[in-house]
PDB file of N, CA and C in Angstrom:
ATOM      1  N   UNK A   1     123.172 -88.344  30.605  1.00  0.00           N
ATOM      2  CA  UNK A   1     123.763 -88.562  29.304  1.00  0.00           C
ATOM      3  C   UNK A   1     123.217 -89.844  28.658  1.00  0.00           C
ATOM      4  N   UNK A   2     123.178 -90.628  29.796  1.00  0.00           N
ATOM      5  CA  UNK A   2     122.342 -91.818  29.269  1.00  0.00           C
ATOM      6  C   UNK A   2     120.942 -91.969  28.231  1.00  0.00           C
ATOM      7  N   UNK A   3     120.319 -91.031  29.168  1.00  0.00           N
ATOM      8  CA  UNK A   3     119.126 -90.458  28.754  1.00  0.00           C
ATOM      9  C   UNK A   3     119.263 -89.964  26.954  1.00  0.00           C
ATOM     10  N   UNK A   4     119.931 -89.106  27.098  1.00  0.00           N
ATOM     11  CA  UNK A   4     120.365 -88.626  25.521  1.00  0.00           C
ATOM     12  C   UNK A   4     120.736 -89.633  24.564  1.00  0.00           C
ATOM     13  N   UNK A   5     121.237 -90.638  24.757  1.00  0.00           N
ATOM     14  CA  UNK A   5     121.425 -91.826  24.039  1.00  0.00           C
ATOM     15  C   UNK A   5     120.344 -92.406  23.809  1.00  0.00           C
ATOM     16  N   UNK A   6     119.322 -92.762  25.020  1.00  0.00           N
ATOM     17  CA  UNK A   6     118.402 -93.480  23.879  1.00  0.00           C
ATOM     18  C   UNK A   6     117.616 -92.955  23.245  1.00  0.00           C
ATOM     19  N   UNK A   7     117.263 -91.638  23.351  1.00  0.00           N
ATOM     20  CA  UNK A   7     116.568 -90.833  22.296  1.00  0.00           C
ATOM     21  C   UNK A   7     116.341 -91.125  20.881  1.00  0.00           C
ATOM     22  N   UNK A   8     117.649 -91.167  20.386  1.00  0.00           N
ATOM     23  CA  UNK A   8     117.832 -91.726  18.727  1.00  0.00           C
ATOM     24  C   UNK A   8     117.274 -93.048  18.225  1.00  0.00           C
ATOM     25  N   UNK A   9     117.634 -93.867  19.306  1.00  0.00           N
ATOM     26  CA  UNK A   9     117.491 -95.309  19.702  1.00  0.00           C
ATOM     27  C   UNK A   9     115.707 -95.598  19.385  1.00  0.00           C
ATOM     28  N   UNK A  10     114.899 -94.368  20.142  1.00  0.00           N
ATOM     29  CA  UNK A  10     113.465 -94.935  20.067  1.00  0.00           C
ATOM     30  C   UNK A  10     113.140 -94.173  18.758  1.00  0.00           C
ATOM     31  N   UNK A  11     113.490 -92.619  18.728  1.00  0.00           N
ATOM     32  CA  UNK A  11     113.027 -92.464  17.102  1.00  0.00           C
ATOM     33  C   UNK A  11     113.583 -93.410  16.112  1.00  0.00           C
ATOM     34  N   UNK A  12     114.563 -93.853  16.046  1.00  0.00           N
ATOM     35  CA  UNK A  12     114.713 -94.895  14.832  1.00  0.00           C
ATOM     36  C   UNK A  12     113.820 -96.068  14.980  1.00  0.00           C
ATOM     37  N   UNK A  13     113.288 -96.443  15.756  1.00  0.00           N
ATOM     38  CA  UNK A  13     112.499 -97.292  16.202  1.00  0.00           C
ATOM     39  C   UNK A  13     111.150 -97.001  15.244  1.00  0.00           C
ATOM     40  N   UNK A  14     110.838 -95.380  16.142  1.00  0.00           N
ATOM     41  CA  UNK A  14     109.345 -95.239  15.633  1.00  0.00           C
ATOM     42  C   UNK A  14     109.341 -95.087  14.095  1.00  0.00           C
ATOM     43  N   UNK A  15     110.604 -94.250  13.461  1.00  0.00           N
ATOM     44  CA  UNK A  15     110.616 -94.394  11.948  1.00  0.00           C
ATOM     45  C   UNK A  15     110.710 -95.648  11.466  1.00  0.00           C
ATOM     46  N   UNK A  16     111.150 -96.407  11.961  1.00  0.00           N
ATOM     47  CA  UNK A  16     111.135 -97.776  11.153  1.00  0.00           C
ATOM     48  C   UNK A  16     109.599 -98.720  10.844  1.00  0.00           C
ATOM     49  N   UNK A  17     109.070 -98.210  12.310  1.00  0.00           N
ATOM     50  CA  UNK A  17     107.498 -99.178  12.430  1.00  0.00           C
ATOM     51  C   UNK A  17     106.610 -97.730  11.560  1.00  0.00           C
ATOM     52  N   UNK A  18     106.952 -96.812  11.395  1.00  0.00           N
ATOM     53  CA  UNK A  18     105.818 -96.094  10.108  1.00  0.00           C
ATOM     54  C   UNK A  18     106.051 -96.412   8.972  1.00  0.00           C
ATOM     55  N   UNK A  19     107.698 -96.438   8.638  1.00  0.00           N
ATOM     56  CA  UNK A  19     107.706 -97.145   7.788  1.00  0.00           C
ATOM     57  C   UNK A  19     107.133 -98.381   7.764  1.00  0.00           C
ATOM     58  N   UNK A  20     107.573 -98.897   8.178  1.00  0.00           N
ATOM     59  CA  UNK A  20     107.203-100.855   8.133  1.00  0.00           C
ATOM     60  C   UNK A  20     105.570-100.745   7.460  1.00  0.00           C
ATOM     61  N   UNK A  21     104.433 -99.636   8.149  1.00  0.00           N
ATOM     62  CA  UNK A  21     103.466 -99.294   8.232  1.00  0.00           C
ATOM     63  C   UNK A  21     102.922 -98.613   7.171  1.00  0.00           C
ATOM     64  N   UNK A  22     103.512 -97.715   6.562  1.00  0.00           N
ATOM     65  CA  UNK A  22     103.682 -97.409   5.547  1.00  0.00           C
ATOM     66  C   UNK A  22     103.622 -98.224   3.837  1.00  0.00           C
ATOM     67  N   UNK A  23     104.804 -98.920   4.525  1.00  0.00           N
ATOM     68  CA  UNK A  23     105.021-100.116   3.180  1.00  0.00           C
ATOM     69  C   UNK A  23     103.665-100.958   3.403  1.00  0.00           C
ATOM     70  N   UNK A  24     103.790-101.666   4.014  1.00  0.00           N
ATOM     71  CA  UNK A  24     102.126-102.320   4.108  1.00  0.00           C
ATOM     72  C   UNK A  24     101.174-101.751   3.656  1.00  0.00           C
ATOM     73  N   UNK A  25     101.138-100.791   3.732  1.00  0.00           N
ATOM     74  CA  UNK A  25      99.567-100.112   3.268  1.00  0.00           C
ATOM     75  C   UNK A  25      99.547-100.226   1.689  1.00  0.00           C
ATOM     76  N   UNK A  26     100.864 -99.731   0.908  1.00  0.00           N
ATOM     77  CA  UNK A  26     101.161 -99.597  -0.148  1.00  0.00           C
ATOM     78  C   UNK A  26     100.885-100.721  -0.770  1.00  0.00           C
ATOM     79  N   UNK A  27     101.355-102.164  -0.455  1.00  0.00           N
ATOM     80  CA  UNK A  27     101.488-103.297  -0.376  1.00  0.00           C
ATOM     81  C   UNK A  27      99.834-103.778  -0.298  1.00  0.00           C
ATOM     82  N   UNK A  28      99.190-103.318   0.701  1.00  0.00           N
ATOM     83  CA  UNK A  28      97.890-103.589   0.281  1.00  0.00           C
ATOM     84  C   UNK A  28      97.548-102.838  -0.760  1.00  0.00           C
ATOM     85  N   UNK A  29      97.470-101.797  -0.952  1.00  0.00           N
ATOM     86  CA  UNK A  29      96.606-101.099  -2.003  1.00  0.00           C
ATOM     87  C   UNK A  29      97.352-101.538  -3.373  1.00  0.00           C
ATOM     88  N   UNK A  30      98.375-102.291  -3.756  1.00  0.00           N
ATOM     89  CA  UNK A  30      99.049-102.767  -4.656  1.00  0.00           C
ATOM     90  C   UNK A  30      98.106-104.278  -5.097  1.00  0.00           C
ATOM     91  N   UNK A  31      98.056-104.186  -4.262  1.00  0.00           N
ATOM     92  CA  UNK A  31      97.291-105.764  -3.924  1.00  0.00           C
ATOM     93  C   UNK A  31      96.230-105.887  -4.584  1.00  0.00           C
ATOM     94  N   UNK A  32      95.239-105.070  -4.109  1.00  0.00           N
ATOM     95  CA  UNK A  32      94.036-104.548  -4.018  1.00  0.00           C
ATOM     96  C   UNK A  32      93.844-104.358  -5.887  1.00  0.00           C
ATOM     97  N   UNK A  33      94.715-103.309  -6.400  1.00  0.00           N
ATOM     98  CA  UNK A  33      94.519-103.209  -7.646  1.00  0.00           C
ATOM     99  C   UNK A  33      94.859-103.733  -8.462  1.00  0.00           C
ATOM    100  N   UNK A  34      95.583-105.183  -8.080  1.00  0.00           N
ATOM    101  CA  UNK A  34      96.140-106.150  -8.991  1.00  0.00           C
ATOM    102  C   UNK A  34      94.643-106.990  -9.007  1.00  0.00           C
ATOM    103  N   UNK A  35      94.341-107.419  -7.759  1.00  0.00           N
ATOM    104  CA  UNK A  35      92.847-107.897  -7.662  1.00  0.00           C
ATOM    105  C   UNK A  35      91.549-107.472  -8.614  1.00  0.00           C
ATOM    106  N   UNK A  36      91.624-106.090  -8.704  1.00  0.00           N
ATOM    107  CA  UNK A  36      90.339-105.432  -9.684  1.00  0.00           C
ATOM    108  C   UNK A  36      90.777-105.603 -10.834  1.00  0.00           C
ATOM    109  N   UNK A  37      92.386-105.490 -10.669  1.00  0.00           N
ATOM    110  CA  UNK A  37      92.637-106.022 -12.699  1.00  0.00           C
ATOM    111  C   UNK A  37      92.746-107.142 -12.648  1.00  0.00           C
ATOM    112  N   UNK A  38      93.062-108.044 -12.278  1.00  0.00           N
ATOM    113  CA  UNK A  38      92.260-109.246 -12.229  1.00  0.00           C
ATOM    114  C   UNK A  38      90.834-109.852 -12.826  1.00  0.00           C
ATOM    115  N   UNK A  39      90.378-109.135 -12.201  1.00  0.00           N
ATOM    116  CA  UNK A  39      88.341-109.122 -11.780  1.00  0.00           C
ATOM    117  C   UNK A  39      87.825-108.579 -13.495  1.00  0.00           C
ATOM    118  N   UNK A  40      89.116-107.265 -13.510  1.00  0.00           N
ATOM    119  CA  UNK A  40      88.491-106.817 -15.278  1.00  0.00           C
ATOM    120  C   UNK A  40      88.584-107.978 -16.040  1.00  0.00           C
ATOM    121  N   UNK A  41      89.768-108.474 -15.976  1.00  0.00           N
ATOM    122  CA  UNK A  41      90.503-109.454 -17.153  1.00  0.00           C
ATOM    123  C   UNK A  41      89.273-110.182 -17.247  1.00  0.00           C
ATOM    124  N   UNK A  42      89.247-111.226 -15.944  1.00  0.00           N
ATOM    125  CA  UNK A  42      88.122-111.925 -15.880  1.00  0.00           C
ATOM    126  C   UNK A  42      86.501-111.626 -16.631  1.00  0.00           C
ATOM    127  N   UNK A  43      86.531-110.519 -16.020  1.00  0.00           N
ATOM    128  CA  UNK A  43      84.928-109.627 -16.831  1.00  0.00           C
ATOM    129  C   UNK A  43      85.341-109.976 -18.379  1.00  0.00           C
ATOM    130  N   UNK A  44      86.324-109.405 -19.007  1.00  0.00           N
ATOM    131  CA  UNK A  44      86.269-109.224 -20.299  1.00  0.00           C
ATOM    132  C   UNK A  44      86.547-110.390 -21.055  1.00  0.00           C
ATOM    133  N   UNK A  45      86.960-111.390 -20.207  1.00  0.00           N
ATOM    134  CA  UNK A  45      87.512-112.772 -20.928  1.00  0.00           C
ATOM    135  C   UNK A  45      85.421-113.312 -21.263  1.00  0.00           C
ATOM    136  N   UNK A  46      85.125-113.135 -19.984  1.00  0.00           N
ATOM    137  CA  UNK A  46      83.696-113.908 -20.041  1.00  0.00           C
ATOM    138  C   UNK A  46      82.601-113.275 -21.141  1.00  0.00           C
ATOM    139  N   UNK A  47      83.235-111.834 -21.148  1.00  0.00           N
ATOM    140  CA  UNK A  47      82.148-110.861 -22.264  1.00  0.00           C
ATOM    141  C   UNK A  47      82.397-111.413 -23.189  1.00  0.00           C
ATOM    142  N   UNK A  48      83.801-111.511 -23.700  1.00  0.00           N
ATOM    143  CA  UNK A  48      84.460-112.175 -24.793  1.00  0.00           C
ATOM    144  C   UNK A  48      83.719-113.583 -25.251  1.00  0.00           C
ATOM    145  N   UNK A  49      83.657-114.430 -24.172  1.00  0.00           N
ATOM    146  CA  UNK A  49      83.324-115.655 -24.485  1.00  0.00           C
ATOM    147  C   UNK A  49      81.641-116.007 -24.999  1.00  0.00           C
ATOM    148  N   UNK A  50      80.951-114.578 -24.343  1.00  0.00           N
ATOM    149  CA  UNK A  50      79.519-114.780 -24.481  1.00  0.00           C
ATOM    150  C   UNK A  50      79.144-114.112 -25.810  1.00  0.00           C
ATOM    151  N   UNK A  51      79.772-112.620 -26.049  1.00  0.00           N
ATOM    152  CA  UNK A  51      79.410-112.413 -27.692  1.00  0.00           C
ATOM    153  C   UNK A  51      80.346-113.402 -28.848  1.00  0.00           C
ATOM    154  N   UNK A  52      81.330-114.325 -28.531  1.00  0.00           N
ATOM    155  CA  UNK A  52      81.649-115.204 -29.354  1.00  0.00           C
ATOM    156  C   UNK A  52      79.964-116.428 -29.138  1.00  0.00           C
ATOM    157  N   UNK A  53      80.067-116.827 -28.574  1.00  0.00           N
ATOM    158  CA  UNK A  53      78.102-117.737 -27.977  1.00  0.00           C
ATOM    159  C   UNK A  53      77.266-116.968 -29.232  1.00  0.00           C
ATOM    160  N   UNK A  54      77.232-115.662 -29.041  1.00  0.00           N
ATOM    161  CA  UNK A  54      75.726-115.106 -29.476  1.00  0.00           C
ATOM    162  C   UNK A  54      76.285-114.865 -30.846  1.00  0.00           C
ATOM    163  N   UNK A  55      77.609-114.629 -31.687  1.00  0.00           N
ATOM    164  CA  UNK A  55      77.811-114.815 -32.963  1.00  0.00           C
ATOM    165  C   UNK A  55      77.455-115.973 -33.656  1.00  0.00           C
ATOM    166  N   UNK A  56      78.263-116.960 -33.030  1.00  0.00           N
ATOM    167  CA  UNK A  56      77.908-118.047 -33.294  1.00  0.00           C
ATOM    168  C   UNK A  56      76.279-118.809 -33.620  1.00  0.00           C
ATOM    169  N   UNK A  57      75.656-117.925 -32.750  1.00  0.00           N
ATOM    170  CA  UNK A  57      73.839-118.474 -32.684  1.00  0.00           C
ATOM    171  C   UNK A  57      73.677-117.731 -33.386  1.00  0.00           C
ATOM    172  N   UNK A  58      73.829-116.319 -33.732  1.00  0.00           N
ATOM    173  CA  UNK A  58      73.386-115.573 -35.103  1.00  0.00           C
ATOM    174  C   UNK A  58      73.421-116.454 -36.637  1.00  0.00           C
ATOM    175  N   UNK A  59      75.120-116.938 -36.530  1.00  0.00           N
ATOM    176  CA  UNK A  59      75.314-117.490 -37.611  1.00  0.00           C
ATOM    177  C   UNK A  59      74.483-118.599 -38.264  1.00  0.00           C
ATOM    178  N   UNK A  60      74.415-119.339 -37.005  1.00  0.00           N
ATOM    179  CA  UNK A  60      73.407-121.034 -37.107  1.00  0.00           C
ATOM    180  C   UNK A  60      71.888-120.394 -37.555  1.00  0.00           C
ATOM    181  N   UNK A  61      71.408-119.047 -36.828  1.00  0.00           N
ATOM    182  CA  UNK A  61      70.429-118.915 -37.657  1.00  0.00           C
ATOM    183  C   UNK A  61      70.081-118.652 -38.341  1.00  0.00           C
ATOM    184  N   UNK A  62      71.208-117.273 -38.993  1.00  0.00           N
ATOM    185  CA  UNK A  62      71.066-117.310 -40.553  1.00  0.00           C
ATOM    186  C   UNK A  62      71.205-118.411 -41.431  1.00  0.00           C
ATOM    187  N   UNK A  63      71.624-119.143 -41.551  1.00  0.00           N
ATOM    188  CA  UNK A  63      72.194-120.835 -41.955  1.00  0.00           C
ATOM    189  C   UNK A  63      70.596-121.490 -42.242  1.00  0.00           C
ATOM    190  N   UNK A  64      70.397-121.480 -40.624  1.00  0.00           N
ATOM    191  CA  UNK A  64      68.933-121.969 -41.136  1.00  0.00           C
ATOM    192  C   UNK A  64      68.099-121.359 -42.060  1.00  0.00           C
ATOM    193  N   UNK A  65      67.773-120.463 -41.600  1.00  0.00           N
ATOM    194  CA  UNK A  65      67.301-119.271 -42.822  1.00  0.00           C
ATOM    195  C   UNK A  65      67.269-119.662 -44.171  1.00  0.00           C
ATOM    196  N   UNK A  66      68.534-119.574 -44.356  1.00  0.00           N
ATOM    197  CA  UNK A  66      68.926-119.659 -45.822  1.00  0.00           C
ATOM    198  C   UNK A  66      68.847-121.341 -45.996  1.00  0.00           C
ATOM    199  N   UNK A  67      69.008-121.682 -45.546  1.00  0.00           N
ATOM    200  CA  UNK A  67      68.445-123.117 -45.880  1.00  0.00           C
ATOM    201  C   UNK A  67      66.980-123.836 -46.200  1.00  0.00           C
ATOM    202  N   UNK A  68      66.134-123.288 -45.058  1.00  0.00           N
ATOM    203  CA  UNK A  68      64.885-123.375 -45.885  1.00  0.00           C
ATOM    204  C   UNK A  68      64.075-122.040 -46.538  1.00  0.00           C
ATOM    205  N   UNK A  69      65.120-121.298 -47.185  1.00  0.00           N
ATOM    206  CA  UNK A  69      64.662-120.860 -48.067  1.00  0.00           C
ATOM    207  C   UNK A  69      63.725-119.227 -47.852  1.00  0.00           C
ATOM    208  N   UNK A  70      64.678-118.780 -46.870  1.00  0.00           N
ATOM    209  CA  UNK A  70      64.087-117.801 -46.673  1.00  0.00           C
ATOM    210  C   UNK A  70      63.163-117.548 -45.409  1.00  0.00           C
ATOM    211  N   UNK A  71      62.280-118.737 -45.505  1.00  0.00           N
ATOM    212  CA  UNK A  71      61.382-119.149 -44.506  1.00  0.00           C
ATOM    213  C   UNK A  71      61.944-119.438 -42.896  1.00  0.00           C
ATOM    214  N   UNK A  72      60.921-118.713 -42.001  1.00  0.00           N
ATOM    215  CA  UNK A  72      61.415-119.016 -40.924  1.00  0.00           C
ATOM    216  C   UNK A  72      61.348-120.159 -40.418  1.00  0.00           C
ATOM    217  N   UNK A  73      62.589-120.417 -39.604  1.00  0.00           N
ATOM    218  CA  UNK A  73      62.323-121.656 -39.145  1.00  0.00           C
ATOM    219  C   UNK A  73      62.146-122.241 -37.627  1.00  0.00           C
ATOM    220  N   UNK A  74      60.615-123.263 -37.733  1.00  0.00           N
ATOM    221  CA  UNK A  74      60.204-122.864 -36.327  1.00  0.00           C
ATOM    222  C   UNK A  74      61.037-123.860 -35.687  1.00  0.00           C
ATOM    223  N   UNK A  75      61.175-123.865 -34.096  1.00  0.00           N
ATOM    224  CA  UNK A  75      62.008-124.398 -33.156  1.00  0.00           C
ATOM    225  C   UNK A  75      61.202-125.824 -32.848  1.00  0.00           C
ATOM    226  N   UNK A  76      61.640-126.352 -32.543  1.00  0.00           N
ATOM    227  CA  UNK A  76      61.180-127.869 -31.655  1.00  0.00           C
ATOM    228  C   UNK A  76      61.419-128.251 -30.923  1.00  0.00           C
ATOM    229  N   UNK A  77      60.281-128.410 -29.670  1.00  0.00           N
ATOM    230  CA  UNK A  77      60.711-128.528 -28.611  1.00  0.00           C
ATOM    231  C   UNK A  77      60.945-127.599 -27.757  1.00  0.00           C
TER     232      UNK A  77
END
């Protein structure tokens, strides 16, 4: 009878550690895709920051442009 008692005893056991096992995994892969959105944000903050760069150098060279007159203007240096 003894025997019959702990029966329950170890399956609740083993359900608890798949669970436990379970949640973890989830927990990583939660993880995991907070990380790649992360990684996007990051990507798109820096894309962001580099076509704001290359507007900006467009602008300065039209500027120049139009400043001397149409004429290109050579670099120095």
């Amino acid at each position: 009878m003894a025997h019959l008692l702990q029966m329950p005893k170890s399956r609740r056991k083993q359900e608890e550690e798949e669970l436990t096992a379970y949640t973890a995994r989830w927990l990583q892969l939660a993880d995991a895709a907070l990380s790649a959105t992360e990684k996007a944000q990051k990507s798109l903050e820096l894309a962001r920051q580099e076509q704001e760069r290359i507007c900006r150098d467009i602008k300065r060279r039209l500027d120049d442009y139009a400043k001397a007159g149409g004429r290109r203007v050579k670099k120095i240096g």
